[in-house]
Protein backbone atom coordinates (compact mmCIF):
# COMPACT_ATOMS: atom_id res chain seq x y z
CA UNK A 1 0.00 0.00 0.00
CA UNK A 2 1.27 3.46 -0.77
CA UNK A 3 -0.14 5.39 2.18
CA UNK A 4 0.48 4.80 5.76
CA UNK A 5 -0.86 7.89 6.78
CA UNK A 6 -4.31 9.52 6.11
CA UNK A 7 -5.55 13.27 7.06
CA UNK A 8 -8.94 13.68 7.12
CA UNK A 9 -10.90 17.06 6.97
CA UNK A 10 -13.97 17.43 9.28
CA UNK A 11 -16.86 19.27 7.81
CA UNK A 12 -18.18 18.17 4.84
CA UNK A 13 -15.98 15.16 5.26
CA UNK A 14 -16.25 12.89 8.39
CA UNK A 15 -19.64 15.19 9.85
CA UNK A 16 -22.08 17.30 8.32
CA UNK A 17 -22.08 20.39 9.89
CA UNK A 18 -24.86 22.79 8.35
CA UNK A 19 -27.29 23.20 11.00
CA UNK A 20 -24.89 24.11 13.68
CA UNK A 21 -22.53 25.91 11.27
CA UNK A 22 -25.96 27.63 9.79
CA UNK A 23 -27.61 28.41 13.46
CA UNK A 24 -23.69 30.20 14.52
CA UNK A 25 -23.64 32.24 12.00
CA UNK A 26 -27.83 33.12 12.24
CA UNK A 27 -27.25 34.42 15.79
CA UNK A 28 -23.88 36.22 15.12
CA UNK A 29 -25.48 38.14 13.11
CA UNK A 30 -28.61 38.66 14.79
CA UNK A 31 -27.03 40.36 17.51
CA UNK A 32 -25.39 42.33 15.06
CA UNK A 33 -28.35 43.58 13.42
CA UNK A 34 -28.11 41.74 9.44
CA UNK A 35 -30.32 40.01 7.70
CA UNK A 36 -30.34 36.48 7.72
CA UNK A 37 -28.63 34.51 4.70
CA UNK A 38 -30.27 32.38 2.43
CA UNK A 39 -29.41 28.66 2.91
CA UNK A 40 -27.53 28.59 -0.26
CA UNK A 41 -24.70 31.29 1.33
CA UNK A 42 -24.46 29.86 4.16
CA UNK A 43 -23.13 26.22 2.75
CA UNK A 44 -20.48 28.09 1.63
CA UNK A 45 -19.22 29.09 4.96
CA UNK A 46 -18.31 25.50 5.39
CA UNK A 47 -14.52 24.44 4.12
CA UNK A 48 -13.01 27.95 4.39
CA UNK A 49 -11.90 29.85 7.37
CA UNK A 50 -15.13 31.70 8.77
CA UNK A 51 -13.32 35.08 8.81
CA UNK A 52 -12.62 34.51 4.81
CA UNK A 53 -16.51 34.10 4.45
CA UNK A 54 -17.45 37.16 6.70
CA UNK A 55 -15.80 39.18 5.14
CA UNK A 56 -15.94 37.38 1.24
CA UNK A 57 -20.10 37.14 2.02
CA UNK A 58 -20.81 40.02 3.94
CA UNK A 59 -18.54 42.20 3.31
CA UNK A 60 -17.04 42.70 7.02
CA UNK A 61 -14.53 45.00 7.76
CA UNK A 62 -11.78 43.51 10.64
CA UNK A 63 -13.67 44.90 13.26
CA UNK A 64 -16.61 43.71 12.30
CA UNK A 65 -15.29 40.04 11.41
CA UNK A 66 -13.65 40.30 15.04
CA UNK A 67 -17.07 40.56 16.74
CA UNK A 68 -18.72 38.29 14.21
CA UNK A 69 -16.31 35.40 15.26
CA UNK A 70 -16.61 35.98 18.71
CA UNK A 71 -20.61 36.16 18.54
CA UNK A 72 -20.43 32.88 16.75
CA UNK A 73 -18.23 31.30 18.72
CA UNK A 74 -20.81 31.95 21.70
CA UNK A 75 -23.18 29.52 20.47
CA UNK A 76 -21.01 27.04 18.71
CA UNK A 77 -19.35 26.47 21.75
CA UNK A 78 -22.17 25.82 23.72
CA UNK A 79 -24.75 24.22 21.55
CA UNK A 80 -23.86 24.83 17.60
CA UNK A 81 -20.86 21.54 17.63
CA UNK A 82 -23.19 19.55 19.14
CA UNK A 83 -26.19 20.22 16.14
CA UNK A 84 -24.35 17.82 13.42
CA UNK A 85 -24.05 14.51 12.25
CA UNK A 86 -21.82 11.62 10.99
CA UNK A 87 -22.56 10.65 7.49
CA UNK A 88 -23.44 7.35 7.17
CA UNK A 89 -20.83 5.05 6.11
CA UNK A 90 -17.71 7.23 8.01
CA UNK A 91 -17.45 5.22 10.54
CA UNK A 92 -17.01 1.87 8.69
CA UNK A 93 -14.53 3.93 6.37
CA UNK A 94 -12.56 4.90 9.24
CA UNK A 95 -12.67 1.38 10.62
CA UNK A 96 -11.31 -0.05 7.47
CA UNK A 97 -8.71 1.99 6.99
CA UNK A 98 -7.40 1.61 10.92
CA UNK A 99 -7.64 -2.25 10.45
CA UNK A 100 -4.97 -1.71 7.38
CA UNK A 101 -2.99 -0.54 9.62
CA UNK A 102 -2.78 3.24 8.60
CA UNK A 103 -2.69 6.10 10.99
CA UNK A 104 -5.55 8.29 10.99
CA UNK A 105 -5.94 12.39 11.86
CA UNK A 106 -7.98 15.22 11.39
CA UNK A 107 -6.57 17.90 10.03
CA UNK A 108 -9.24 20.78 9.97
CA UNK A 109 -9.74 24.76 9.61
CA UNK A 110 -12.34 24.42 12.58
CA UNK A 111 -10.72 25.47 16.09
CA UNK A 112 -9.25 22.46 17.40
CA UNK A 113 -11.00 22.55 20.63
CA UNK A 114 -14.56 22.36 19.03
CA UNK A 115 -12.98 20.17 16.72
CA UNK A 116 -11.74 17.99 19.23
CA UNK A 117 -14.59 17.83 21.21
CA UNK A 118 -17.16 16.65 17.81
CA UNK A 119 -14.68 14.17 17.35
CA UNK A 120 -14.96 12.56 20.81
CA UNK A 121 -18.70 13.50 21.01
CA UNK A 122 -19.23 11.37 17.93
CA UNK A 123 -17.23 8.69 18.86
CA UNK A 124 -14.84 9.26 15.93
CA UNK A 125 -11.78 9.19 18.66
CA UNK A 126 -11.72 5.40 18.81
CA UNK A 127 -10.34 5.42 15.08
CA UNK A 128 -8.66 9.17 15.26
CA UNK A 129 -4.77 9.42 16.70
CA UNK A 130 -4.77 12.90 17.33
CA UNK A 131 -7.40 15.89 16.06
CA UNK A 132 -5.49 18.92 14.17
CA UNK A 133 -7.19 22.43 13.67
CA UNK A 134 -7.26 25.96 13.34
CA UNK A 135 -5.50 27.87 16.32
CA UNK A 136 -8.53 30.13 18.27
CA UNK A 137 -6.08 33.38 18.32
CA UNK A 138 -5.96 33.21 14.62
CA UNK A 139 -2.18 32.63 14.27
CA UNK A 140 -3.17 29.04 11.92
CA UNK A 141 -6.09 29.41 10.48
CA UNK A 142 -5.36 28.36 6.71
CA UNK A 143 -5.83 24.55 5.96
CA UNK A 144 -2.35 24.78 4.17
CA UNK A 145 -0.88 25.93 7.38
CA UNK A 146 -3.13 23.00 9.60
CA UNK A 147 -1.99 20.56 6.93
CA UNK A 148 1.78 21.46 7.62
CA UNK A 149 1.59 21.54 11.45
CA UNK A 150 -0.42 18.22 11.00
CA UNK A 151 2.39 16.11 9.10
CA UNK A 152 5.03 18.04 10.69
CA UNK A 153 4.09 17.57 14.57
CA UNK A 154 2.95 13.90 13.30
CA UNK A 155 5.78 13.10 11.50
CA UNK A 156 4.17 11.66 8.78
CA UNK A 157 6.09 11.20 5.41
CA UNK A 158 4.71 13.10 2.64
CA UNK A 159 5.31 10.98 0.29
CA UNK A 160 2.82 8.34 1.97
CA UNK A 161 0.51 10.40 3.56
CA UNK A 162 -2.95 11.42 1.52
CA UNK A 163 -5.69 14.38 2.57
CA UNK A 164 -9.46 13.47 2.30
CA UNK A 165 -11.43 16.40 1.88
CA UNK A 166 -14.66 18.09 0.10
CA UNK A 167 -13.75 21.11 -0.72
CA UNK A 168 -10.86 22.78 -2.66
CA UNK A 169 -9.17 24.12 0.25
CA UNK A 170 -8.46 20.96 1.13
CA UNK A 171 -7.05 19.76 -2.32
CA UNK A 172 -4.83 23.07 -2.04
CA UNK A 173 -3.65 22.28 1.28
CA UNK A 174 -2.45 18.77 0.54
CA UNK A 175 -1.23 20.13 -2.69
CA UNK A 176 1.06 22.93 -0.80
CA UNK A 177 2.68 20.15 1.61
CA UNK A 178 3.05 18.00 -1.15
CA UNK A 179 0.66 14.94 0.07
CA UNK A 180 -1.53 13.38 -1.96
CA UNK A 181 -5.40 14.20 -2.26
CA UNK A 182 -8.67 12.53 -2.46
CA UNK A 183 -11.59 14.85 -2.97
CA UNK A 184 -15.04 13.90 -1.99
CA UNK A 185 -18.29 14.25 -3.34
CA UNK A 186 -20.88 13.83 -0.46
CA UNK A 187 -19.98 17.05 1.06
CA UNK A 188 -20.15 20.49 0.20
CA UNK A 189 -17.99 20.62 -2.73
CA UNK A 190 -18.20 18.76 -6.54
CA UNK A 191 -16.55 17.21 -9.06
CA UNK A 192 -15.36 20.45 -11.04
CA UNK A 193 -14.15 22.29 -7.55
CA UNK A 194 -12.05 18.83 -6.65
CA UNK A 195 -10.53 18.48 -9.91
CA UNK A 196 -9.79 21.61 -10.94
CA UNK A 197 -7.98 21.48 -7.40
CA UNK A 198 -6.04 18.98 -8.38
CA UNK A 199 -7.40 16.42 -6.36
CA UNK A 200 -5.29 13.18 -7.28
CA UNK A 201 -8.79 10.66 -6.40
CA UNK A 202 -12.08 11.26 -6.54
CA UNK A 203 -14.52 9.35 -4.14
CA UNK A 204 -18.36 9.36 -4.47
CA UNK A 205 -19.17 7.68 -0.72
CA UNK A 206 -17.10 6.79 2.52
CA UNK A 207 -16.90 2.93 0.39
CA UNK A 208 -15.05 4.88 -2.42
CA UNK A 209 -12.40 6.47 -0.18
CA UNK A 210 -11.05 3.03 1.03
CA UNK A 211 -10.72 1.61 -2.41
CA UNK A 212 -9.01 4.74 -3.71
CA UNK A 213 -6.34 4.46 -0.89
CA UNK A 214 -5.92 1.00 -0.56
CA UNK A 215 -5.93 0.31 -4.49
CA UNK A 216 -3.32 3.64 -5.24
């Protein structure tokens, strides 16, 4: 088998996210006094950094992304981590891939506490080594940068370690720390976005991402 190592990104990926992701950024910016987004906007807050998308969607000034984070951060911590679910199939993908043998993280743009916490909420810890995310003071934030301090506090080899993601950022960041890539399309991303990422694999279901890394 090529890979020994696998990172795996979080939303869109091992959990959907939307209605707690969706509900965060509702009351962020009901205490801030804007309209509401449509459902269609707010997918798109999942994958990047949620400063990128305050400011990208709503056009938020620092300042206003500043307080925007911390409002959301408010109820995610309490209540908005908790309002997800694993996608059927994850954890029998994660299973398989442990029983190979292969090491298994998450590398993720989320805040590694709240990350950390979904993961053990959801039982996902009995397959996951260690959980890797987004620094809360902002100094890590990029999934390049998460990727990086991912493989290098791991020590995984980059030559046989492979990022599962949904979304192009993800593609990008394994592309940038020269891993491999598998993009999937049960998240919040599709087929065009992956490949025109560069994603080395495509998988269509949890299923799919075994065979890709067990078969490459």
């Amino acid at each position: 088998m090529k890979f020994d190592t696998v990172l795996f990104d979080l939303d869109g990926t091992l959990t959907d996210p939307f209605v707690g992701i969706s509900n965060a950024v509702g009351y962020a910016l009901d205490r801030m006094g804007v309209a509401r987004l449509s459902d269609s906007v707010l997918k798109k807050f999942i994958g990047p950094p949620l400063s990128t998308s305050f400011g990208e969607y709503l056009g938020f000034g620092d300042d206003d992304v500043s307080r925007a984070l911390g409002l959301y951060r408010e109820y995610y911590s309490a209540t908005g981590k908790f309002e997800n679910r694993v996608y059927d199939g994850v954890p029998q993908m994660l299973g398989a891939l442990a029983e190979c043998g292969l090491k298994l993280y998450v590398a993720t743009s989320k805040p590694e506490p709240f990350a950390v916490d979904i993961v053990e909420n959801f039982g996902l810890s009995a397959y996951i080594t260690r959980v890797f995310g987004a620094s809360v003071d902002g100094s890590r934030i990029e999934k390049s940068d998460v990727v990086r301090y991912a493989t290098e506090t791991s020590g995984a080899d980059e030559k046989r370690a492979v990022m599962v993601g949904d979304r192009k950022f993800d593609i990008i960041g394994a592309k940038d720390n020269r891993l491999s890539s598998v993009g999937v399309l049960y998240g919040y991303g599709d087929r065009d976005e992956l490949v025109n990422a560069g994603a080395d694999f495509i998988a269509a279901t949890p299923a799919d991402v075994v065979k890709a890394i067990k078969n490459a």
